[in-house]
N, C-alpha and C. Protein backbone atom coordinates (compact mmCIF):
# COMPACT_ATOMS: atom_id res chain seq x y z
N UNK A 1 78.51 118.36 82.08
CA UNK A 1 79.01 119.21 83.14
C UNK A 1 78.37 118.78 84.46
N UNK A 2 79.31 118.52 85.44
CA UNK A 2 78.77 118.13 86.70
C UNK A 2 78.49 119.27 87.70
N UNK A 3 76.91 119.44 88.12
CA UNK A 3 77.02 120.20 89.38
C UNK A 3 77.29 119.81 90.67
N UNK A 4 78.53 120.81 91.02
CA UNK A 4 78.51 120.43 93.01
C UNK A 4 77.63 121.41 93.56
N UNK A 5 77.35 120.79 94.97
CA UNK A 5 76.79 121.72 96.21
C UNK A 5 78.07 121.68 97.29
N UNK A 6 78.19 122.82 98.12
CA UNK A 6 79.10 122.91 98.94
C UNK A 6 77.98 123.68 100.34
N UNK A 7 78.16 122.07 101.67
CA UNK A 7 77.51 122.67 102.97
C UNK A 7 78.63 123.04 103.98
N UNK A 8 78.14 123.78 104.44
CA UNK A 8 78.99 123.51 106.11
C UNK A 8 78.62 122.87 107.33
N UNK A 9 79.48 122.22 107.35
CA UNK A 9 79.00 121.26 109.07
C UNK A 9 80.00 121.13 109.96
N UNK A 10 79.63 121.10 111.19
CA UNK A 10 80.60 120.94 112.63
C UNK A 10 80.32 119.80 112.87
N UNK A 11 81.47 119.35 113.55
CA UNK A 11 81.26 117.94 114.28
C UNK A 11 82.10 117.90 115.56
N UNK A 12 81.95 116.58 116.05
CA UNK A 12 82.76 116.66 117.50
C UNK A 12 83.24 115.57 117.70
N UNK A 13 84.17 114.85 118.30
CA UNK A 13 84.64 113.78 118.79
C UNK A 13 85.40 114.17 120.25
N UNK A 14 85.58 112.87 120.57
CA UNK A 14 86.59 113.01 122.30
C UNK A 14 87.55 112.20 122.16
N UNK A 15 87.49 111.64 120.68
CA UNK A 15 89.27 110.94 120.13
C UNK A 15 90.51 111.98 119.30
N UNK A 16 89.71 112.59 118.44
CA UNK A 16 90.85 112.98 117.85
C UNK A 16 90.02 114.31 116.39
N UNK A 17 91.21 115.16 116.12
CA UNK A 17 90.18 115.84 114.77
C UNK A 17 90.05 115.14 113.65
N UNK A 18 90.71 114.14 113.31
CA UNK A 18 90.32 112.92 112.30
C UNK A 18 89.22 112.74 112.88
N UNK A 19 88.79 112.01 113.22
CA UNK A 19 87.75 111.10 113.87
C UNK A 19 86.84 112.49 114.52
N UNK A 20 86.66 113.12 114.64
CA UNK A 20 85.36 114.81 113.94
C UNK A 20 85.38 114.76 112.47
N UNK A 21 86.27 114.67 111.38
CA UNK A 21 86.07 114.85 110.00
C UNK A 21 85.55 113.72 109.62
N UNK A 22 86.01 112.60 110.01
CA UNK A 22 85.00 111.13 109.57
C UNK A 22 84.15 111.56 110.05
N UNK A 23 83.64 111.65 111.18
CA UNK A 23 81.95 111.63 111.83
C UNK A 23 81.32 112.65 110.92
N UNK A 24 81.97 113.72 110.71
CA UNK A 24 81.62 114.69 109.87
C UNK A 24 80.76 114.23 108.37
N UNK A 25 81.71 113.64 107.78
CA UNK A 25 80.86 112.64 106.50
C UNK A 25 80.55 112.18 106.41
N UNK A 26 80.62 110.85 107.76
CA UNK A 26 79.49 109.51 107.78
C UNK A 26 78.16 109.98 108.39
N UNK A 27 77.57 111.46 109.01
CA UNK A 27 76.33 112.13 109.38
C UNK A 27 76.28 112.67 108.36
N UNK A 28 76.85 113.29 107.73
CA UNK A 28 76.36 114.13 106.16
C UNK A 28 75.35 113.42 105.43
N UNK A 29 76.49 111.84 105.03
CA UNK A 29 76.11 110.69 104.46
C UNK A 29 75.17 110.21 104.45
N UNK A 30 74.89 110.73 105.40
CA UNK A 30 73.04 110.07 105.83
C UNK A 30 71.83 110.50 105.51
N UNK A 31 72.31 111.73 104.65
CA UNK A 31 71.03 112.61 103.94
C UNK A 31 71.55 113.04 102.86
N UNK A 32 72.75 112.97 102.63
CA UNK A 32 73.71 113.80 101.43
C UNK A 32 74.72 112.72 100.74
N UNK A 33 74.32 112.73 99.05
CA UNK A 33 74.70 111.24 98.43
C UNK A 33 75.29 112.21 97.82
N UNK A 34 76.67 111.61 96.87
CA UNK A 34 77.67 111.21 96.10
C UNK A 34 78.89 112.46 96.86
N UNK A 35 78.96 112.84 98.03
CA UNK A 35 79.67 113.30 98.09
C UNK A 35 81.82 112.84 97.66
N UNK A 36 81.72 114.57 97.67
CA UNK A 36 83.23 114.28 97.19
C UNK A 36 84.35 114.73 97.81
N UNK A 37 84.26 116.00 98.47
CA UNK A 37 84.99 115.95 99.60
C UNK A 37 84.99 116.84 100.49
N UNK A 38 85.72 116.98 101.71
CA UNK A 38 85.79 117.48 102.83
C UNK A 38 87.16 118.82 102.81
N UNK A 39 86.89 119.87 102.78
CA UNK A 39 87.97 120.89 103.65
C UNK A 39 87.48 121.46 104.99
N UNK A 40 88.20 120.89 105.61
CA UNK A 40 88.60 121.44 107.28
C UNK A 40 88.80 122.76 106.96
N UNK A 41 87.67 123.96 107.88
CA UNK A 41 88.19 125.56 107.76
C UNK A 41 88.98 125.70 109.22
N UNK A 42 88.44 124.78 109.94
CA UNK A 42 89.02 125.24 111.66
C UNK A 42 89.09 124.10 112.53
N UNK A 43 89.77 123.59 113.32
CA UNK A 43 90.25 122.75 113.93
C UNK A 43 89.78 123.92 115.44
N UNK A 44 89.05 123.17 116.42
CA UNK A 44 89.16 123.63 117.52
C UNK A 44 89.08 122.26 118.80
N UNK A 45 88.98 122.83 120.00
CA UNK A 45 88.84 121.91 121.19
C UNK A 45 87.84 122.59 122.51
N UNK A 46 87.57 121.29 122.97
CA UNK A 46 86.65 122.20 124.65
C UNK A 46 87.79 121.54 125.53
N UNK A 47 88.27 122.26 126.21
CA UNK A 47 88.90 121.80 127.45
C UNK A 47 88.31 121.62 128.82
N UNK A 48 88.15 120.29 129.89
CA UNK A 48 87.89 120.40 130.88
C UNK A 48 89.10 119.83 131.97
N UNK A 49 88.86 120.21 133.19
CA UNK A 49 90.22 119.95 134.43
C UNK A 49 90.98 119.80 133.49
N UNK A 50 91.70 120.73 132.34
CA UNK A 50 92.75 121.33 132.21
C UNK A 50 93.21 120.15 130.97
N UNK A 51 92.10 119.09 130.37
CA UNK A 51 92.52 118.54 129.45
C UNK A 51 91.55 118.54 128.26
N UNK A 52 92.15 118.61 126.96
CA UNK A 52 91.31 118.51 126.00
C UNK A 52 89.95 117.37 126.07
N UNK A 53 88.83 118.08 126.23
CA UNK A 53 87.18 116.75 126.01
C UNK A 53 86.87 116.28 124.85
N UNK A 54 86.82 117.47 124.09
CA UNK A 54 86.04 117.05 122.66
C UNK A 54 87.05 118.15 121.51
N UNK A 55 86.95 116.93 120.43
CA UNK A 55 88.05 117.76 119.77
C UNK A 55 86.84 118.42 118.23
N UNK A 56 87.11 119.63 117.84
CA UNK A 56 85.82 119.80 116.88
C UNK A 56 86.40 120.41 115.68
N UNK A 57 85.57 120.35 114.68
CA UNK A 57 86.38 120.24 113.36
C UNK A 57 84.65 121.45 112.54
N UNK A 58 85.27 122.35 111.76
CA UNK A 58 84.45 123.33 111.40
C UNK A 58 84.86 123.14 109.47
N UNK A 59 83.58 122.58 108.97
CA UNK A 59 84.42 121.77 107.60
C UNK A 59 83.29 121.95 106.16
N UNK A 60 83.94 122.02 104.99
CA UNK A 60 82.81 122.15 103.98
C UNK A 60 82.72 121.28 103.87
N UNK A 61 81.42 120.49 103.21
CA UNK A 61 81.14 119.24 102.17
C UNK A 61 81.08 119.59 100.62
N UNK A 62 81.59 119.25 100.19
CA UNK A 62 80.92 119.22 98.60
C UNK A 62 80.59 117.55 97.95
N UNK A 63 79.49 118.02 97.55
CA UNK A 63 78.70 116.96 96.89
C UNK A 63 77.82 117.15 95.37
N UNK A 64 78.36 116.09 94.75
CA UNK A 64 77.48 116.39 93.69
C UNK A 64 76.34 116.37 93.07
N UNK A 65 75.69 117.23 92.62
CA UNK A 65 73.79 116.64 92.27
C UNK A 65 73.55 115.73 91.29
N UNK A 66 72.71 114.90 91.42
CA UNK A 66 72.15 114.19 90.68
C UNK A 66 71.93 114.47 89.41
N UNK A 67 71.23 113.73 88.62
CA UNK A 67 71.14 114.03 87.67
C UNK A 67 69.52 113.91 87.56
């Protein structure tokens, strides 16, 4: 029987909410091994002079523990 862990993390980009969900797992990645996957709970944005800046993504990880 495999155990998961499930975190939550925000991220941000100024390309796109893809590219917040990658950044999202390749910083996880960096302290958090065998992950498995990502659900997006919220898609948001900061707007400045009236155009989207940073696009941000509000997302679980699940990952599984070691053994």
């Amino acid at each position: 029987m495999a155990i998961h862990k499930v975190i939550e993390v925000l991220s941000e980009s100024g390309k796109g909410w893809e590219d917040a969900a990658e950044k999202a797992v390749e910083d996880a990645g960096k302290t958090v091994k065998n992950i498995r996957s990502l659900y997006v709970k919220e898609l948001s944005a900061t707007v400045k002079n009236g155009k989207i800046s940073k696009y941000r993504v509000n997302a679980n990880i699940t990952f599984e523990l070691g053994e």
